[in-house]
N, C-alpha and C. Protein backbone atom coordinates (compact mmCIF):
# COMPACT_ATOMS: atom_id res chain seq x y z
N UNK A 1 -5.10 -88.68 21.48
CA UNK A 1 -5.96 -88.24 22.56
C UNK A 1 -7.29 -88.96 22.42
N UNK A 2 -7.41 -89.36 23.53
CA UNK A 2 -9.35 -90.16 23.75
C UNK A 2 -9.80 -89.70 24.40
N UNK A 3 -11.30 -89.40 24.31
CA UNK A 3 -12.21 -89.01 25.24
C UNK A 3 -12.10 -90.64 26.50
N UNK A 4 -12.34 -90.34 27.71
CA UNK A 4 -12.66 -91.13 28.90
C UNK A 4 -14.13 -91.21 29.26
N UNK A 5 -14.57 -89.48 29.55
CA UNK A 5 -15.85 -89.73 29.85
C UNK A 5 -16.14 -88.20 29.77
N UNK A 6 -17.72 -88.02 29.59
CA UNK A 6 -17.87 -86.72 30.18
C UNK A 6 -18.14 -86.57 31.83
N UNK A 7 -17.98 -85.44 31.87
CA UNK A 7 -17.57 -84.75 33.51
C UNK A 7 -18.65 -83.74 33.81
N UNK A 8 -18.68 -83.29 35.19
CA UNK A 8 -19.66 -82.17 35.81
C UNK A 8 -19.27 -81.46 35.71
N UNK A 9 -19.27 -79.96 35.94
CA UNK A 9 -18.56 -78.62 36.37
C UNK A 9 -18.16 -79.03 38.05
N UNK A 10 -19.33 -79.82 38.25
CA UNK A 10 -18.77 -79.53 39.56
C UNK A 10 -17.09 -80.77 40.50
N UNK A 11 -16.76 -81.42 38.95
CA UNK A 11 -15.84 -82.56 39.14
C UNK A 11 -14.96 -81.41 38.54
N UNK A 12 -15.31 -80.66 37.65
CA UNK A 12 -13.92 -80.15 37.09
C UNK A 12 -13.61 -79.30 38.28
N UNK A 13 -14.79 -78.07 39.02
CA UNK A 13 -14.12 -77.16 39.89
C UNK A 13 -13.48 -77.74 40.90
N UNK A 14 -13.70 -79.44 41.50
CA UNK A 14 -13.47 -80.16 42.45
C UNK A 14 -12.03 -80.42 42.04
N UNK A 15 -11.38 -80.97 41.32
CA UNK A 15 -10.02 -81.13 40.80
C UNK A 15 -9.28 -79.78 41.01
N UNK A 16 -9.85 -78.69 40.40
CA UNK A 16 -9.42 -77.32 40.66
C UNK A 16 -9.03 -76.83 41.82
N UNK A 17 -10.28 -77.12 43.07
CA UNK A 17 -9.58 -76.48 44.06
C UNK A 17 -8.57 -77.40 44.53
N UNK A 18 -8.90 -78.84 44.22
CA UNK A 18 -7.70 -79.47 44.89
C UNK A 18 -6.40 -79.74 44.29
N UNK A 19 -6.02 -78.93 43.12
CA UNK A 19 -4.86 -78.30 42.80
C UNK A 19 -4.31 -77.30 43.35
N UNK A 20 -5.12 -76.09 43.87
CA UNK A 20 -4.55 -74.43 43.73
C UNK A 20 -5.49 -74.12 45.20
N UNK A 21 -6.51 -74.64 45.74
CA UNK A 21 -6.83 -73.95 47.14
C UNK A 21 -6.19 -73.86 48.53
N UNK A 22 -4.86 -75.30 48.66
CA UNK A 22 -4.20 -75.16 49.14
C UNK A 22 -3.17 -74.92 49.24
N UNK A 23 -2.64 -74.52 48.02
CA UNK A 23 -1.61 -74.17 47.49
C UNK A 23 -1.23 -72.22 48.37
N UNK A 24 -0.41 -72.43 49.16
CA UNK A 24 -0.27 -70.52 49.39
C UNK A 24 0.11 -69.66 48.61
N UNK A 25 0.39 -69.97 47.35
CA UNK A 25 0.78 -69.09 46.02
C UNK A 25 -0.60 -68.69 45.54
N UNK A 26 -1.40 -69.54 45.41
CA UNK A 26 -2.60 -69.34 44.59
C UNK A 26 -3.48 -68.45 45.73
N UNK A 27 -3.64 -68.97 47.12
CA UNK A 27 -4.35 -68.30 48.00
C UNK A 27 -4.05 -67.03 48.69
N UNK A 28 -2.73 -66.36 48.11
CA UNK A 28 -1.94 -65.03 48.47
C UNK A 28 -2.69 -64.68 46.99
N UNK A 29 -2.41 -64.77 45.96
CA UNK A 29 -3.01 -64.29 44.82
C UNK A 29 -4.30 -63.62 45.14
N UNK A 30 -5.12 -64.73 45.26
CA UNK A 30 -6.99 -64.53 45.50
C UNK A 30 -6.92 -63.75 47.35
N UNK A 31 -6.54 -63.91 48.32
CA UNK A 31 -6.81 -63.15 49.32
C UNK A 31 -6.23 -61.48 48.83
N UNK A 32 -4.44 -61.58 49.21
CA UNK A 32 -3.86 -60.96 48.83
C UNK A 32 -3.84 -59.87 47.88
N UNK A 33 -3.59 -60.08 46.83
CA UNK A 33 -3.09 -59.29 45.41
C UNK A 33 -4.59 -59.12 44.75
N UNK A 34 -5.82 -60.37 45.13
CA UNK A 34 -6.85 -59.66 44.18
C UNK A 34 -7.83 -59.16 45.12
N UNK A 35 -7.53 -59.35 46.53
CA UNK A 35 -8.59 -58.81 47.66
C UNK A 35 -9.68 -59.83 47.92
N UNK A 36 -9.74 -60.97 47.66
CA UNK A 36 -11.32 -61.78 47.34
C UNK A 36 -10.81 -62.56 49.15
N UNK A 37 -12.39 -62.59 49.65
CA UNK A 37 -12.06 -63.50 50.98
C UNK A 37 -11.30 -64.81 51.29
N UNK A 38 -11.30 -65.46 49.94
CA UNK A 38 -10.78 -67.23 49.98
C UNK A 38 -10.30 -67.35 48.20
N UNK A 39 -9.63 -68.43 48.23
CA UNK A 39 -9.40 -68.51 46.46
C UNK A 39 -10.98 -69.15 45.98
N UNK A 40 -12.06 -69.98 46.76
CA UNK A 40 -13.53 -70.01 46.12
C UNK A 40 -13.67 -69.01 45.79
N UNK A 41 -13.71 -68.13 45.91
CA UNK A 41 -14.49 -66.74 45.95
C UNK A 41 -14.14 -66.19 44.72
N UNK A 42 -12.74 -66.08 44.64
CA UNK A 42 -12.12 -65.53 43.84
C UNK A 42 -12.42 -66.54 42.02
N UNK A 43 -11.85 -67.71 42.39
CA UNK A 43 -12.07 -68.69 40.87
C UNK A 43 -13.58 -69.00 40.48
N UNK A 44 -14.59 -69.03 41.63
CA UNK A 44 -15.89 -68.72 41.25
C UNK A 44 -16.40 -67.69 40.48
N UNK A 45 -16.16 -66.16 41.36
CA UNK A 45 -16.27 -65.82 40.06
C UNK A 45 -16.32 -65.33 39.00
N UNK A 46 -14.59 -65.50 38.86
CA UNK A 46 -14.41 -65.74 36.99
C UNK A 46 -14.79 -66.69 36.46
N UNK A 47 -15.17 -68.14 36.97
CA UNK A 47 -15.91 -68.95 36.59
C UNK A 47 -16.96 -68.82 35.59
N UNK A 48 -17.82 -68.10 36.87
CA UNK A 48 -19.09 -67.86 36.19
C UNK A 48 -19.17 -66.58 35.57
N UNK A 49 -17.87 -65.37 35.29
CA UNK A 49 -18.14 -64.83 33.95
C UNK A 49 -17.96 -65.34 32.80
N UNK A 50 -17.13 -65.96 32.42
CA UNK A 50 -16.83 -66.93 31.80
C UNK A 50 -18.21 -67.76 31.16
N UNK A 51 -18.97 -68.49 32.00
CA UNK A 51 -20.14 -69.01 31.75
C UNK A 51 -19.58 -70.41 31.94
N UNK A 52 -18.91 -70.88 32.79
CA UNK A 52 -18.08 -72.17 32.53
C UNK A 52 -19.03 -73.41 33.49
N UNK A 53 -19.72 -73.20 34.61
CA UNK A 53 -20.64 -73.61 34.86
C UNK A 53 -21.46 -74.13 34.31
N UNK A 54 -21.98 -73.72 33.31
CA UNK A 54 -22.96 -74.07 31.92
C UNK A 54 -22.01 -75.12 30.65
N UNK A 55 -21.17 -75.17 30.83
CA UNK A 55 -20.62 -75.61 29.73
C UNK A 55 -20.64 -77.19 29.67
N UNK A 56 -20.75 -77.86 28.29
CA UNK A 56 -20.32 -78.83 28.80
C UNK A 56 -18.96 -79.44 28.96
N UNK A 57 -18.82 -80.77 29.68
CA UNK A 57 -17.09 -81.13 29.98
C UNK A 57 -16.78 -82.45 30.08
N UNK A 58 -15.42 -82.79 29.18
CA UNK A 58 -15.30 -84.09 29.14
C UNK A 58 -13.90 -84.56 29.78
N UNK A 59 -13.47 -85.82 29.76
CA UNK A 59 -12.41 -85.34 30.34
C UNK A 59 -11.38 -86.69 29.48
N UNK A 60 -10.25 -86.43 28.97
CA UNK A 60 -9.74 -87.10 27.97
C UNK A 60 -8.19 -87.50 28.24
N UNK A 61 -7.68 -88.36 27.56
CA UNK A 61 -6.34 -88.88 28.17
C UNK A 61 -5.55 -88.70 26.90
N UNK A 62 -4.34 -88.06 27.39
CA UNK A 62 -3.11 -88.28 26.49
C UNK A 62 -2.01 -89.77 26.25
N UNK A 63 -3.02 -90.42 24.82
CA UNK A 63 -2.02 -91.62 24.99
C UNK A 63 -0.57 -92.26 24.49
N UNK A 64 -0.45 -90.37 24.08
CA UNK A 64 1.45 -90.54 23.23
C UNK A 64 1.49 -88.66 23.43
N UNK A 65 1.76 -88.38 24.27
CA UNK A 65 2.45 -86.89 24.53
C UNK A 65 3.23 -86.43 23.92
N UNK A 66 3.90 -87.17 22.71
CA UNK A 66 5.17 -86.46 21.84
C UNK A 66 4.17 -86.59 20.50
């Protein structure tokens, strides 16, 4: 494993929603099952109980997975 680079919070939450915000599994979860208006709403924030906003973040590559 290598570091690439460090990252923002706001590149990591950006990857995030564009994994799981359009996803209708994830957005039945966060509307649905947890009541929150949108899945932002909802992964924000546990986000920021978490304190993950503040953190810092890097972002690193797997160069042999076994």
């Amino acid at each position: 494993m290598r570091k690439v680079k460090d990252i923002s919070w706001e590149e990591v939450f950006e990857n995030w929603r564009e994994n799981e915000a359009n996803n209708p599994g994830w957005v039945e979860i966060a509307t649905k099952i947890k009541g929150w208006p949108d899945w932002e709403s909802w992964r924000s924030f546990g986000a920021n109980q978490m304190n993950l906003p503040n953190q810092d973040w890097s972002m690193y590559q797997f160069d042999d997975t076994m």
